[in-house]
Protein backbone atom coordinates (compact mmCIF):
# COMPACT_ATOMS: atom_id res chain seq x y z
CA UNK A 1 69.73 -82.78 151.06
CA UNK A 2 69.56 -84.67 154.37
CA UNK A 3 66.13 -85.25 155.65
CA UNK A 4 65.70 -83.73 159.12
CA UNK A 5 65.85 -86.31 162.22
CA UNK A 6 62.71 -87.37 163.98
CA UNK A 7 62.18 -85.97 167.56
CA UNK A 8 62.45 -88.50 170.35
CA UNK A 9 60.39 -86.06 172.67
CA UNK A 10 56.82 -87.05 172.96
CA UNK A 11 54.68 -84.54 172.18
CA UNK A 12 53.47 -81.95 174.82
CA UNK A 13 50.38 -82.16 175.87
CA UNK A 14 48.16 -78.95 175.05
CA UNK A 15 48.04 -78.07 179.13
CA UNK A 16 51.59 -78.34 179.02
CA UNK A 17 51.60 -75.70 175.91
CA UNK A 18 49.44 -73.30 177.58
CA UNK A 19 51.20 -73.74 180.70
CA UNK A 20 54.25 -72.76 178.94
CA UNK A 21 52.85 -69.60 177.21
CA UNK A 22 51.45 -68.54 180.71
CA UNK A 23 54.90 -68.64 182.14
CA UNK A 24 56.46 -66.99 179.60
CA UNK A 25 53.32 -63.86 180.00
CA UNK A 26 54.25 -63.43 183.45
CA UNK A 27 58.03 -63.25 182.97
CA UNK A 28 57.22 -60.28 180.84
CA UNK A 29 55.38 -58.76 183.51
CA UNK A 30 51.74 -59.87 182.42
CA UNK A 31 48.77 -61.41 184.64
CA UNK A 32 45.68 -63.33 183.83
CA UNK A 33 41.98 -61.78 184.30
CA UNK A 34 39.36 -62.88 183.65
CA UNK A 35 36.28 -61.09 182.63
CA UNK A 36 32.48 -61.84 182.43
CA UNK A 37 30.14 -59.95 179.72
CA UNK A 38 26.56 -60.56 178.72
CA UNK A 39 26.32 -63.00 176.05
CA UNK A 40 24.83 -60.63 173.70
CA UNK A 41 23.71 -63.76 171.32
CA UNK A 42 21.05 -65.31 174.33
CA UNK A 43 17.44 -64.89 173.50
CA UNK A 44 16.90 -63.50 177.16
CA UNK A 45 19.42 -60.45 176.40
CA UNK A 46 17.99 -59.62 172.98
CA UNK A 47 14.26 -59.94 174.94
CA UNK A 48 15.85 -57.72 177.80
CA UNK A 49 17.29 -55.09 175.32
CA UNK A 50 14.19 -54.43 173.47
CA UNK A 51 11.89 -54.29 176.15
CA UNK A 52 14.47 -51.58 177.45
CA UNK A 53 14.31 -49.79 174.67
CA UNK A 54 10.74 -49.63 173.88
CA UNK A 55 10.32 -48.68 177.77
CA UNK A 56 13.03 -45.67 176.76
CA UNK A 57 10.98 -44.94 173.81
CA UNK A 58 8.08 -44.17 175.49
CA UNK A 59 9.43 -42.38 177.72
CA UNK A 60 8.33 -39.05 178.37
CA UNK A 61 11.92 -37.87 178.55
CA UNK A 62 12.31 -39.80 175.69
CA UNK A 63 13.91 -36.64 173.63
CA UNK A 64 16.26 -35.46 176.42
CA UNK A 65 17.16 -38.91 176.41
CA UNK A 66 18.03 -38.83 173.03
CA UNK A 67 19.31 -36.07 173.26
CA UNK A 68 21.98 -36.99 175.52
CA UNK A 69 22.83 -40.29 173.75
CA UNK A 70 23.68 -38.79 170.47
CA UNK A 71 25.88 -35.73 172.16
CA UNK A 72 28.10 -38.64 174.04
CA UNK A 73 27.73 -40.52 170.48
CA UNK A 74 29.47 -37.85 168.33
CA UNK A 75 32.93 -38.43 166.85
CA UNK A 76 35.24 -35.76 167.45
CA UNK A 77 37.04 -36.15 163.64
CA UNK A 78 39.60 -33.03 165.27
C-alpha cells in the first residue's frame, strides 16, 4: 500500500476557509444577516424579566392577562 504524498500547499488560513464557504453560500443563492437578541444569560435581563413579571402579577388584569397567554400558548395536536 503506497503511503499518500504530502501536500506542497500551505495550509489555508481559517479567513481564507470561511471566505471560501461564504462564496460558495452565495453561489447557491444565500446572503449573510446578521441578527442581535438579548443575551438571556446577563444578570440585567434575568433582573429585567422578573421585575416584569412580578409587575404582571400584580396586575389587576393579571387574569385576563393570563388568560390570553395560555389561549396563544395552546398546542393545536390536530
Amino acid at each position: 500500500m503506497e503511503e499518500p504524498v504530502p501536500s506542497s500547499s500551505k495550509p489555508r488560513s481559517s479567513r481564507a476557509k470561511v471566505r471560501e464557504h461564504r462564496e460558495r453560500l452565495r453561489a447557491q443563492g444565500l446572503r449573510p444577516i446578521q441578527i442581535w437578541v438579548p443575551d438571556v444569560r446577563s444578570a440585567s435581563f434575568k433582573a429585567e424579566a422578573h421585575r416584569q413579571s412580578l409587575a404582571v402579577s400584580s396586575s389587576a388584569q393579571e387574569y385576563d392577562d393570563q388568560a390570553f397567554i395560555d389561549s396563544v400558548s395552546i398546542l393545536n395536536d390536530e
